[in-house]
N, C-alpha and C. Protein backbone atom coordinates (compact mmCIF):
# COMPACT_ATOMS: atom_id res chain seq x y z
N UNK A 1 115.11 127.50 182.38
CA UNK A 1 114.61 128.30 183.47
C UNK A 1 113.24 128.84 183.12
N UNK A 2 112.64 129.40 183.91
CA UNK A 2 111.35 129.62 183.80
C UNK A 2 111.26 131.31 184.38
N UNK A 3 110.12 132.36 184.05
CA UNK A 3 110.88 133.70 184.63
C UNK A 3 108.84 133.90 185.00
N UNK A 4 108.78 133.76 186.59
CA UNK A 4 107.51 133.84 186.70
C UNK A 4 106.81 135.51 186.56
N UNK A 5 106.22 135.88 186.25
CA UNK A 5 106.02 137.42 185.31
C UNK A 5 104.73 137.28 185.95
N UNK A 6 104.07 138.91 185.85
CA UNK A 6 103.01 139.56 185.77
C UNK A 6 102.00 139.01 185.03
N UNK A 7 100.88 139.10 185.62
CA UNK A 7 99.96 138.74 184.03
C UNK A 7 100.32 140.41 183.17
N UNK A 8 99.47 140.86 182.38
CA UNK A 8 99.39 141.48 181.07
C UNK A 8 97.74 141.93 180.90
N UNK A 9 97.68 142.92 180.60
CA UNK A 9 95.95 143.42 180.74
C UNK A 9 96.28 144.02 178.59
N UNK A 10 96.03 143.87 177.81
CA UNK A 10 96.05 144.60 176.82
C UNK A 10 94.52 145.42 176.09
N UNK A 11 94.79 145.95 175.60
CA UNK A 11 93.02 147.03 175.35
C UNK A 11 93.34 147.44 173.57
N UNK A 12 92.65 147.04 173.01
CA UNK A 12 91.98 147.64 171.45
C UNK A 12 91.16 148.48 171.86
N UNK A 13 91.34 149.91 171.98
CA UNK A 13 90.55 150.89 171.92
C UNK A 13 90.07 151.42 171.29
N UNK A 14 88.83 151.45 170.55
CA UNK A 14 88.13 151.98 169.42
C UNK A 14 87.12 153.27 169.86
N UNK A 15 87.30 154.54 168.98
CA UNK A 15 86.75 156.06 169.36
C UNK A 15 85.39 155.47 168.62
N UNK A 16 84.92 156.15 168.77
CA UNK A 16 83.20 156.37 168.04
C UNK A 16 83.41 156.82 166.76
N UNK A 17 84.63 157.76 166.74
CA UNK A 17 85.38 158.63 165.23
C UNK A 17 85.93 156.72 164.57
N UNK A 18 85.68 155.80 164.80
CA UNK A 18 86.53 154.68 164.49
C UNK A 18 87.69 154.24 163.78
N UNK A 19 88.70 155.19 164.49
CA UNK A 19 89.97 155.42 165.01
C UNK A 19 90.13 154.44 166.45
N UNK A 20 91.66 153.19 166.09
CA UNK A 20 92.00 152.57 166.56
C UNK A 20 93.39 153.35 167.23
N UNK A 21 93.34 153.59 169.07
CA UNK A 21 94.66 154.42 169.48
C UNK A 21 95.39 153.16 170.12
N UNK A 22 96.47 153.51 169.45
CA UNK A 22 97.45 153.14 169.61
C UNK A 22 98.63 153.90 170.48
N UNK A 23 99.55 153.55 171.48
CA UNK A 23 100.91 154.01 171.86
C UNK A 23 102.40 154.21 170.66
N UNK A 24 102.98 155.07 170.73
CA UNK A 24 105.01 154.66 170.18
C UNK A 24 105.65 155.59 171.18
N UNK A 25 106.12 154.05 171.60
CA UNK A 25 107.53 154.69 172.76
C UNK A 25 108.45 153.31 172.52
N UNK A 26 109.05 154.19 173.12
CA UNK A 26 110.52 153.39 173.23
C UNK A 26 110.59 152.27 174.27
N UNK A 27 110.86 150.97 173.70
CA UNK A 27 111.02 149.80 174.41
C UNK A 27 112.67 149.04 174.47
N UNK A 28 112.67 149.20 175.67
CA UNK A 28 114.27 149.00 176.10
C UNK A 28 114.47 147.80 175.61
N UNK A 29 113.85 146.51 175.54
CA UNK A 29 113.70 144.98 175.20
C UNK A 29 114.32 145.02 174.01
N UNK A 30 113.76 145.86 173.10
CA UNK A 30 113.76 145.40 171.89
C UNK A 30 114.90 147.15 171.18
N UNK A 31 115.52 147.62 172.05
CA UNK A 31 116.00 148.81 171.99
C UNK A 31 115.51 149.22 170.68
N UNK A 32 114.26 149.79 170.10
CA UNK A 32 113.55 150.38 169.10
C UNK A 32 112.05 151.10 169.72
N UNK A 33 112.08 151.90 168.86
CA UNK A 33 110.50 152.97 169.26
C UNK A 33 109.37 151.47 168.61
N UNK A 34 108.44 151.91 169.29
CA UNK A 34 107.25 150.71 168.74
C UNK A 34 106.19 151.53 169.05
N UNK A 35 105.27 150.93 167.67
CA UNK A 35 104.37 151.15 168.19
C UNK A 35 103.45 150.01 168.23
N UNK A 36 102.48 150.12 169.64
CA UNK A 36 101.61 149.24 170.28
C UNK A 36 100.24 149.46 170.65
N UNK A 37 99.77 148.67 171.27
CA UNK A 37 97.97 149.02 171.47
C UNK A 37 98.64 149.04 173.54
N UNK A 38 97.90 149.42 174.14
CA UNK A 38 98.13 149.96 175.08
C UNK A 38 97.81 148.93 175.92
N UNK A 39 99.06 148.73 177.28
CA UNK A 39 98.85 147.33 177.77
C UNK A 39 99.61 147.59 179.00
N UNK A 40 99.67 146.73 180.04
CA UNK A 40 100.63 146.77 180.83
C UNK A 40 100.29 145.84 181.59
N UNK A 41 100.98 145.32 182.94
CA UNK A 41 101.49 144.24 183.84
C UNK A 41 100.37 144.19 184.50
N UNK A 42 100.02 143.71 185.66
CA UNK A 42 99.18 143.75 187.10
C UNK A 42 99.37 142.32 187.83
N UNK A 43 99.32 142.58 189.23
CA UNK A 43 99.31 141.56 189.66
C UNK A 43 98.45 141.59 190.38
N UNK A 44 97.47 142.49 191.45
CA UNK A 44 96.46 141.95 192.87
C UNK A 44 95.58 143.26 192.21
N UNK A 45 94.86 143.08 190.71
CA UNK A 45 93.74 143.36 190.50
C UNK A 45 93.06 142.30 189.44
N UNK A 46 91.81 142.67 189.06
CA UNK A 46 91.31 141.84 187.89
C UNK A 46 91.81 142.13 186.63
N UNK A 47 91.64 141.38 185.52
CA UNK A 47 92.31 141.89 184.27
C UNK A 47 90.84 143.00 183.60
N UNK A 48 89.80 142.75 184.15
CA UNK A 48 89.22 143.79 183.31
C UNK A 48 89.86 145.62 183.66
N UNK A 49 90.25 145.00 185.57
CA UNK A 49 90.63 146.74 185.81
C UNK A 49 91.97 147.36 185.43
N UNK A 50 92.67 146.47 185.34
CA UNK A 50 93.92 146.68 185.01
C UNK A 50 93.94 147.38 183.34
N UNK A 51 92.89 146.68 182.65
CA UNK A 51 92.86 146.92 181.33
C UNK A 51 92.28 148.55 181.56
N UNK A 52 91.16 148.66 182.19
CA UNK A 52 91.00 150.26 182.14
C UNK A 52 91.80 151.05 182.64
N UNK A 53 92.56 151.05 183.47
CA UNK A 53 93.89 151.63 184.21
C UNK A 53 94.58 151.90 183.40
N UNK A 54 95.53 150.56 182.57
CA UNK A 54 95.80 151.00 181.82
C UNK A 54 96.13 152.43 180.44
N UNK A 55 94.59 151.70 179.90
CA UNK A 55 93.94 152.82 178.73
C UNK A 55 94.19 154.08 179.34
N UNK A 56 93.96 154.09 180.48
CA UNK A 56 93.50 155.08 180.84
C UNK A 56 95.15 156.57 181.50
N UNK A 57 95.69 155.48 181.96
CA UNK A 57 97.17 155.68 182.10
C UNK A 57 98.23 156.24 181.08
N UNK A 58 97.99 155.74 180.07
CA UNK A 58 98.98 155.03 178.54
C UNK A 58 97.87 156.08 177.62
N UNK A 59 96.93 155.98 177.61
CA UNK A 59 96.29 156.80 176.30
C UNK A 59 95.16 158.39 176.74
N UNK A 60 95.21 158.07 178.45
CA UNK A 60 93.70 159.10 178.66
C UNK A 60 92.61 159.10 178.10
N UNK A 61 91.96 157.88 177.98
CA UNK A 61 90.91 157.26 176.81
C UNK A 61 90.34 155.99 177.99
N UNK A 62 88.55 156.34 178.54
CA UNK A 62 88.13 155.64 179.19
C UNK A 62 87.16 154.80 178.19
N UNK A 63 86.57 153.67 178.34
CA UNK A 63 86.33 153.40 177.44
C UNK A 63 84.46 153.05 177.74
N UNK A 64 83.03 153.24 177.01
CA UNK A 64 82.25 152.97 177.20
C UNK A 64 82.02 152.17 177.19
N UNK A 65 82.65 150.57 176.64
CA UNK A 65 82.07 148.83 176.72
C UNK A 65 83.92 148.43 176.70
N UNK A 66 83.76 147.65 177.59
CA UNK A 66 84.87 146.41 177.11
C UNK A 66 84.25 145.68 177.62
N UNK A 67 84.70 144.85 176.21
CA UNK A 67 84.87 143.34 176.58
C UNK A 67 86.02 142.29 176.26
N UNK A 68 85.96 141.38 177.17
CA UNK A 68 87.19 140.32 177.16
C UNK A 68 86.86 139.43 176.19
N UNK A 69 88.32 139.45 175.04
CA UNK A 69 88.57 138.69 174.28
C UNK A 69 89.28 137.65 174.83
N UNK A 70 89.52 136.90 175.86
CA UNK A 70 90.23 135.98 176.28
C UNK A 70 91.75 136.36 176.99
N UNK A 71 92.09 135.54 176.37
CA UNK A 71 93.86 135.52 176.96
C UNK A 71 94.51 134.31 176.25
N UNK A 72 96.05 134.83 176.09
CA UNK A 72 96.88 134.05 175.51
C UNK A 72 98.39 134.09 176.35
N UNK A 73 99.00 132.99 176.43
CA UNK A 73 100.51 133.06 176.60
C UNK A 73 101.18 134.13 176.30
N UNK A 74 102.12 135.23 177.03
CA UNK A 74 102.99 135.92 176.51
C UNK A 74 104.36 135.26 175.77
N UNK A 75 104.64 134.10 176.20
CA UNK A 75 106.16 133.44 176.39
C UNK A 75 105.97 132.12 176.53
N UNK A 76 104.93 131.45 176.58
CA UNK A 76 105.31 130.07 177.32
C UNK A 76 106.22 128.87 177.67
N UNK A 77 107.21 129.38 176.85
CA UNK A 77 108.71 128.60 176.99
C UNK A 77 109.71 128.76 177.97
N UNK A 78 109.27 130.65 177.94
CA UNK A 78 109.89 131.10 179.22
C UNK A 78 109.26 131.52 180.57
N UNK A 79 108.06 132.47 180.14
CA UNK A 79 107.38 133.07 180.96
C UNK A 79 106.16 132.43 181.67
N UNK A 80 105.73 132.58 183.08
CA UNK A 80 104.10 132.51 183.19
C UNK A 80 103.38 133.38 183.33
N UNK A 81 103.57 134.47 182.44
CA UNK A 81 102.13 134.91 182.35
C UNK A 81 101.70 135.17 181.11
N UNK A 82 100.41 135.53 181.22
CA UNK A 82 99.10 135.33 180.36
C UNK A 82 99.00 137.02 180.00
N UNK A 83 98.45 137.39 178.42
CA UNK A 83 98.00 138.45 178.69
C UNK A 83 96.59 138.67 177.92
N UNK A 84 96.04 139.22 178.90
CA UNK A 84 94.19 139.06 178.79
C UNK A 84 93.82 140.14 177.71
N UNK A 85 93.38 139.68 177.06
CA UNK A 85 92.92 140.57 175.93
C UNK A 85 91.83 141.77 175.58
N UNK A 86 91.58 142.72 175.23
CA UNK A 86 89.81 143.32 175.63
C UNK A 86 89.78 144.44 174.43
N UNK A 87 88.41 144.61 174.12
CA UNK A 87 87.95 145.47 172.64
C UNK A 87 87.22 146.15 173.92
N UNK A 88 87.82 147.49 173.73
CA UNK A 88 87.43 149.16 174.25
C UNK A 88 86.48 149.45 173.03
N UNK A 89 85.45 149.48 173.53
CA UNK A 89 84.66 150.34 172.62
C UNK A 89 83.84 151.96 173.34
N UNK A 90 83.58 152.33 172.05
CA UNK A 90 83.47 154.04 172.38
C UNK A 90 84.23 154.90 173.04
N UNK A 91 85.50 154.53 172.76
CA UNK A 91 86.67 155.21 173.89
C UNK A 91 86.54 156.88 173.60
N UNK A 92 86.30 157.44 174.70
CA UNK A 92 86.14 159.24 175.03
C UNK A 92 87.77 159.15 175.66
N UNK A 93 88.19 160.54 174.92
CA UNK A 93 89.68 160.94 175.40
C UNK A 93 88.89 161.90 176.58
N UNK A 94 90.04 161.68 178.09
CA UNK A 94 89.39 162.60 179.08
C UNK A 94 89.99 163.76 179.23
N UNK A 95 91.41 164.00 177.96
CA UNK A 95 92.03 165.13 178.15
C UNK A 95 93.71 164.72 178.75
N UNK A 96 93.72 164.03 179.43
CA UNK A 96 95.08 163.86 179.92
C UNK A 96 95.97 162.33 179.93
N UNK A 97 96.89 161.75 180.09
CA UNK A 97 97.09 160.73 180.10
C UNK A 97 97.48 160.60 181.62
N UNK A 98 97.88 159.42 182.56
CA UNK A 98 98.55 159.52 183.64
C UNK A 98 99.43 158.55 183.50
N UNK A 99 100.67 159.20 182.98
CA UNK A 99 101.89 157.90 182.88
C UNK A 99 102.01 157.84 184.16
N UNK A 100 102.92 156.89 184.27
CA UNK A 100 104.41 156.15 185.29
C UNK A 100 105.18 157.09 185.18
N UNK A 101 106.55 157.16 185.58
CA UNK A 101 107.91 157.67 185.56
C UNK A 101 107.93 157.32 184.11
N UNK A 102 108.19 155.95 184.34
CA UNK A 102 109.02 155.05 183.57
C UNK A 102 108.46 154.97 182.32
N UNK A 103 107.01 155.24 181.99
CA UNK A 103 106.37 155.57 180.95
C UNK A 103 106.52 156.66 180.50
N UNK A 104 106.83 157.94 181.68
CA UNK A 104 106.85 159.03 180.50
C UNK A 104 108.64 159.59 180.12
N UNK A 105 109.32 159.00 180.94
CA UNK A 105 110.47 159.06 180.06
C UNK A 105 110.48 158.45 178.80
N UNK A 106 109.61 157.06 178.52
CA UNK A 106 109.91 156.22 177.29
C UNK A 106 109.33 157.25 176.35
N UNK A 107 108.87 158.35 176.46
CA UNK A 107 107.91 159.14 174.99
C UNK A 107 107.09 158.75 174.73
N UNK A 108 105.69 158.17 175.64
CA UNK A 108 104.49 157.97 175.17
C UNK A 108 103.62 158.67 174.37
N UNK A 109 103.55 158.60 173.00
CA UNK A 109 102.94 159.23 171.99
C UNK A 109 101.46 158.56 171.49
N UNK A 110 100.35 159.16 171.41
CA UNK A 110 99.57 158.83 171.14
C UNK A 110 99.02 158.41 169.68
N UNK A 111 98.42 157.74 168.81
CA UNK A 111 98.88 156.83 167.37
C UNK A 111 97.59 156.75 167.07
N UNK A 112 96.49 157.43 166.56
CA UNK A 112 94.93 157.13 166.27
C UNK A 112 95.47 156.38 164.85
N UNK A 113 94.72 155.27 164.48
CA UNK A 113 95.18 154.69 163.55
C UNK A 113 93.67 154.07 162.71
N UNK A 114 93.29 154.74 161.61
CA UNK A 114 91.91 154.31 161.10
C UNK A 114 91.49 152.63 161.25
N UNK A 115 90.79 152.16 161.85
CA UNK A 115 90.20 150.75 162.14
C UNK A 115 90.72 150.06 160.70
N UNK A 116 89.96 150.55 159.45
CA UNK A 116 90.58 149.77 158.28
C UNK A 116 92.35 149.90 157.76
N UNK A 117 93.15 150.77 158.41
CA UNK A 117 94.63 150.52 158.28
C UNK A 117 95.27 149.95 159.25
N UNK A 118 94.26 149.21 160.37
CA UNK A 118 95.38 148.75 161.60
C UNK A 118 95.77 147.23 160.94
N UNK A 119 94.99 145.95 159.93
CA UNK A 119 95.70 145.08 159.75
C UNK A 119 96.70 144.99 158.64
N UNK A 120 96.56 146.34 157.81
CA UNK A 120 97.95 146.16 156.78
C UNK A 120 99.26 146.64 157.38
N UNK A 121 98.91 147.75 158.24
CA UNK A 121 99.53 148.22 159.08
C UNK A 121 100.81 146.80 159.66
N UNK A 122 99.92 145.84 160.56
CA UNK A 122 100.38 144.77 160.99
C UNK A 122 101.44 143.92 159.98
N UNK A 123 100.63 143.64 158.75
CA UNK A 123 101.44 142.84 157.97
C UNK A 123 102.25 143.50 157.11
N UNK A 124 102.72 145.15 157.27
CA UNK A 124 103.85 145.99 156.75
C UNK A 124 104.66 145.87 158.06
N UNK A 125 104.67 145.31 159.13
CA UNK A 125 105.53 145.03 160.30
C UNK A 125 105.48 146.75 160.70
N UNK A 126 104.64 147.45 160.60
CA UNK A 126 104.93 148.81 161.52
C UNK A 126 104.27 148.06 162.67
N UNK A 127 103.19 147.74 162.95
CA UNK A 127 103.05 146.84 164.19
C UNK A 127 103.77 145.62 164.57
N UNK A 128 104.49 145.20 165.54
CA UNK A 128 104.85 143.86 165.21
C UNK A 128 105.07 143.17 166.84
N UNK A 129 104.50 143.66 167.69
CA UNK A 129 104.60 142.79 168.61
C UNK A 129 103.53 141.72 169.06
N UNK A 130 104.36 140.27 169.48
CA UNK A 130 102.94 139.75 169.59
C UNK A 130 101.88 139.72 170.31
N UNK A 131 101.72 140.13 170.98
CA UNK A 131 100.97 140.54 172.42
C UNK A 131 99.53 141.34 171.49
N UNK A 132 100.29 142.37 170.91
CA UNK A 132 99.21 143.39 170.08
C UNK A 132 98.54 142.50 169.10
N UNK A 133 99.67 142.22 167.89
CA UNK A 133 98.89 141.24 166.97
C UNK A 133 97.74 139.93 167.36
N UNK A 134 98.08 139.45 168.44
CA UNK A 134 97.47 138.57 168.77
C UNK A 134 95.89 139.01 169.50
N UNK A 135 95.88 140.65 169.77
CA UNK A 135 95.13 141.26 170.11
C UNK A 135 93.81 142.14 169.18
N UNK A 136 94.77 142.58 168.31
CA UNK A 136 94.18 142.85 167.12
C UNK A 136 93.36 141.73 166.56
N UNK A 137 93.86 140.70 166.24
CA UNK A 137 93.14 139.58 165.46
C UNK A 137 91.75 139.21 166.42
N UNK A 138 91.84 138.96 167.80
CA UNK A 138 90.62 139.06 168.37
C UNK A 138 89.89 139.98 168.59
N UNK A 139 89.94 140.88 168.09
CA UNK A 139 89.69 142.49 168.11
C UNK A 139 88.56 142.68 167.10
N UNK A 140 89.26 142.10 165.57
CA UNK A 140 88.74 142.25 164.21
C UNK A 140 87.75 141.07 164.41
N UNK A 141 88.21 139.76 164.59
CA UNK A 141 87.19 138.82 164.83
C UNK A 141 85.99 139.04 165.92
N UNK A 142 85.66 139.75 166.78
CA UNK A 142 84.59 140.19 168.09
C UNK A 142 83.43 140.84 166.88
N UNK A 143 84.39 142.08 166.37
CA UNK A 143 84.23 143.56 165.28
C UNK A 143 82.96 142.82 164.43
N UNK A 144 83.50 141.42 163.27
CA UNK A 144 83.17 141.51 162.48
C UNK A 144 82.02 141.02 162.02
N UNK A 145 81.08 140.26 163.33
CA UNK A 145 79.42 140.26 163.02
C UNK A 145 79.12 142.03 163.22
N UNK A 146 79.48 142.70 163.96
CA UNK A 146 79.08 144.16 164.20
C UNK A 146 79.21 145.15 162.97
N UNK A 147 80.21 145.04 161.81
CA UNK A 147 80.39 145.19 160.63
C UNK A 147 79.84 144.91 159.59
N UNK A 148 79.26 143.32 159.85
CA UNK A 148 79.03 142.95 158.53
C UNK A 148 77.72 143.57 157.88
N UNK A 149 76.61 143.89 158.94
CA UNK A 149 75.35 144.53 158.33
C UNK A 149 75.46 145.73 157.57
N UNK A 150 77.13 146.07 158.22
CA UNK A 150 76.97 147.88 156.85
C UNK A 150 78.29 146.93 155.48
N UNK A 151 77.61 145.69 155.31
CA UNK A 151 78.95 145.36 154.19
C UNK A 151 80.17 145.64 154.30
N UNK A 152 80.70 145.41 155.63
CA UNK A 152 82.05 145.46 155.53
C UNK A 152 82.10 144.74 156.73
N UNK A 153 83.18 143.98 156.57
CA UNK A 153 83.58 142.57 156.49
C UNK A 153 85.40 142.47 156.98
N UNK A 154 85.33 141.76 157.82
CA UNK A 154 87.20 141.53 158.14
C UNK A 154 87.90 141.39 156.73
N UNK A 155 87.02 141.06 155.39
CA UNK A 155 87.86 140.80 154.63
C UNK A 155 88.40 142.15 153.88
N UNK A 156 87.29 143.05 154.29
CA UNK A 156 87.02 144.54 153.85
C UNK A 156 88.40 145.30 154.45
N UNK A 157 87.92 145.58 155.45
CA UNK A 157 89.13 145.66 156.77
C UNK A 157 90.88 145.43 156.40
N UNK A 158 91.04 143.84 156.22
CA UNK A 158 92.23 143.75 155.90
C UNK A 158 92.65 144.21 154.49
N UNK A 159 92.20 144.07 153.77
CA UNK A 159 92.33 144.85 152.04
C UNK A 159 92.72 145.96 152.73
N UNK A 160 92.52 147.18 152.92
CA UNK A 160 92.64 148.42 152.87
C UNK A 160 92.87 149.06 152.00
N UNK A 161 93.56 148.38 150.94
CA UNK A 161 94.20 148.59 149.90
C UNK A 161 93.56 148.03 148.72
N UNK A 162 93.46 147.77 147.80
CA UNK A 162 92.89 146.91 147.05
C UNK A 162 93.06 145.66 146.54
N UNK A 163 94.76 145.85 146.67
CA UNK A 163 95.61 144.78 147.06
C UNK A 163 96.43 143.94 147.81
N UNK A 164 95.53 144.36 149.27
CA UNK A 164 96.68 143.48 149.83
C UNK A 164 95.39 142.11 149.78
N UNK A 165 96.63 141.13 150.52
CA UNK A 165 96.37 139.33 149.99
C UNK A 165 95.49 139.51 151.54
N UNK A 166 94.25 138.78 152.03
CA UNK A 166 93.57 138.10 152.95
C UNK A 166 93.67 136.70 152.95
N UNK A 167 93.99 136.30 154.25
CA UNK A 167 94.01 135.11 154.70
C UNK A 167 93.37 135.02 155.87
N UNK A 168 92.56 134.20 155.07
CA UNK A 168 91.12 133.85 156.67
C UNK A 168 91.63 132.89 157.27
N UNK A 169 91.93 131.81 156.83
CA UNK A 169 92.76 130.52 157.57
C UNK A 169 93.53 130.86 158.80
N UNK A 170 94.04 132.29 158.87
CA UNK A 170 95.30 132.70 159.75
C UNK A 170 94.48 133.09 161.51
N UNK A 171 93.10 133.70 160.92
CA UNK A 171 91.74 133.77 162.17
C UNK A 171 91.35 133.05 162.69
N UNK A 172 91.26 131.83 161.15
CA UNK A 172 90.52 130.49 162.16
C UNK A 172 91.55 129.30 163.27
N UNK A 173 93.01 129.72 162.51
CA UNK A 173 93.81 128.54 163.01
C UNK A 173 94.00 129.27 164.67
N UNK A 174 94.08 131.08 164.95
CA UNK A 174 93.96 131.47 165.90
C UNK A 174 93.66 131.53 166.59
N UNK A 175 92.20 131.72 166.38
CA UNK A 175 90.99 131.29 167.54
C UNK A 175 90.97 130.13 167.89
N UNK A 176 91.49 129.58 167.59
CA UNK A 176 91.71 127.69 168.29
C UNK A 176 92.21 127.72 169.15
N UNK A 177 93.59 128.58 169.44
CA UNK A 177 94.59 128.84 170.61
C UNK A 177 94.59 130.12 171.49
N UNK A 178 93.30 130.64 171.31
CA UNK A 178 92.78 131.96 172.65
C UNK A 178 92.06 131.05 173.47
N UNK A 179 92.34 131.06 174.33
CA UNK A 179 91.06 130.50 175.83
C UNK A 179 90.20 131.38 176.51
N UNK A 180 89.49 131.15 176.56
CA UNK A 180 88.18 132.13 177.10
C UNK A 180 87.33 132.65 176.33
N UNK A 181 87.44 132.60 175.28
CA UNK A 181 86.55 132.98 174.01
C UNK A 181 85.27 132.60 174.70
N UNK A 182 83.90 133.81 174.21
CA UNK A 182 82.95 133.89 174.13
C UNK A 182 82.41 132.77 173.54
């Protein structure tokens, strides 16, 4: 069977403080609290507006630049839709969030998460959905000509630690399978 779905607007929101916000609420799917980068459904708008709606919904954080990192399959075995990807930059909190119902029963909590702990973060599975991860990685890859002139580097980034392991291979085999790439 096939389950025809929403597209998906998702947003990497980065503060000027460069603090990556993140959502944790509770997701009925997967009956566990998660935490995520801030995203949701749309159907009869564009994915850039949906993506600020979003943010803006889910975190109260408008953002001064996005741009679209593409889009990827949510499901493609099951689902058709796509969810469009986008790096929020200079995100200003406006003070309030505007959930849903259905959002603010789940406990939408807000998650500033330092730019250099969001990919160990990922590969300690406190992040782990794919929608985000797959978001993040185009996120860090957009980031990392914009980085590299102050010496720091995606490879910088994912270390956080001094030890965790980098694998560049895992970026490049990725970006093969985003469409719309710049």
């Amino acid at each position: 069977f096939v389950s025809v779905r929403p597209e998906v607007a998702m947003v990497f929101p980065l503060t000027p403080d460069g603090d990556v916000i993140f959502v944790r609420q509770y997701k009925h799917g997967a009956q566990a609290i998660t935490i995520e980068l801030p995203g949701g459904t749309f159907r009869h708008e564009l994915p850039e507006d949906a993506a600020r709606r979003e943010l803006l919904e889910e975190t109260g954080y408008i953002p001064g630049n996005l741009i679209s990192l593409g889009w990827v399959w949510e499901d493609p075995t099951r689902n058709t839709s796509r969810v469009h990807m986008f790096l929020a930059l200079d995100c200003r909190y406006t003070g309030r969030q505007e959930l849903q119902d259905l959002e603010g029963s789940a406990g939408v909590e807000l998650v500033p998460v330092p730019l250099a702990d969001v990919l160990p973060r990922v590969r300690r599975g406190e992040i782990c959905a794919m929608s985000a991860s797959s978001t993040i990685l185009c996120a860090l890859d957009e980031l990392e000509p914009v980085l590299a002139p102050k010496d720091l580097t995606i490879d910088h980034i994912a270390r956080g630690a001094e030890h965790a392991r980098v694998d560049r291979t895992l970026g490049v085999g990725f970006v093969a399978v985003v469409h719309g790439l710049r």
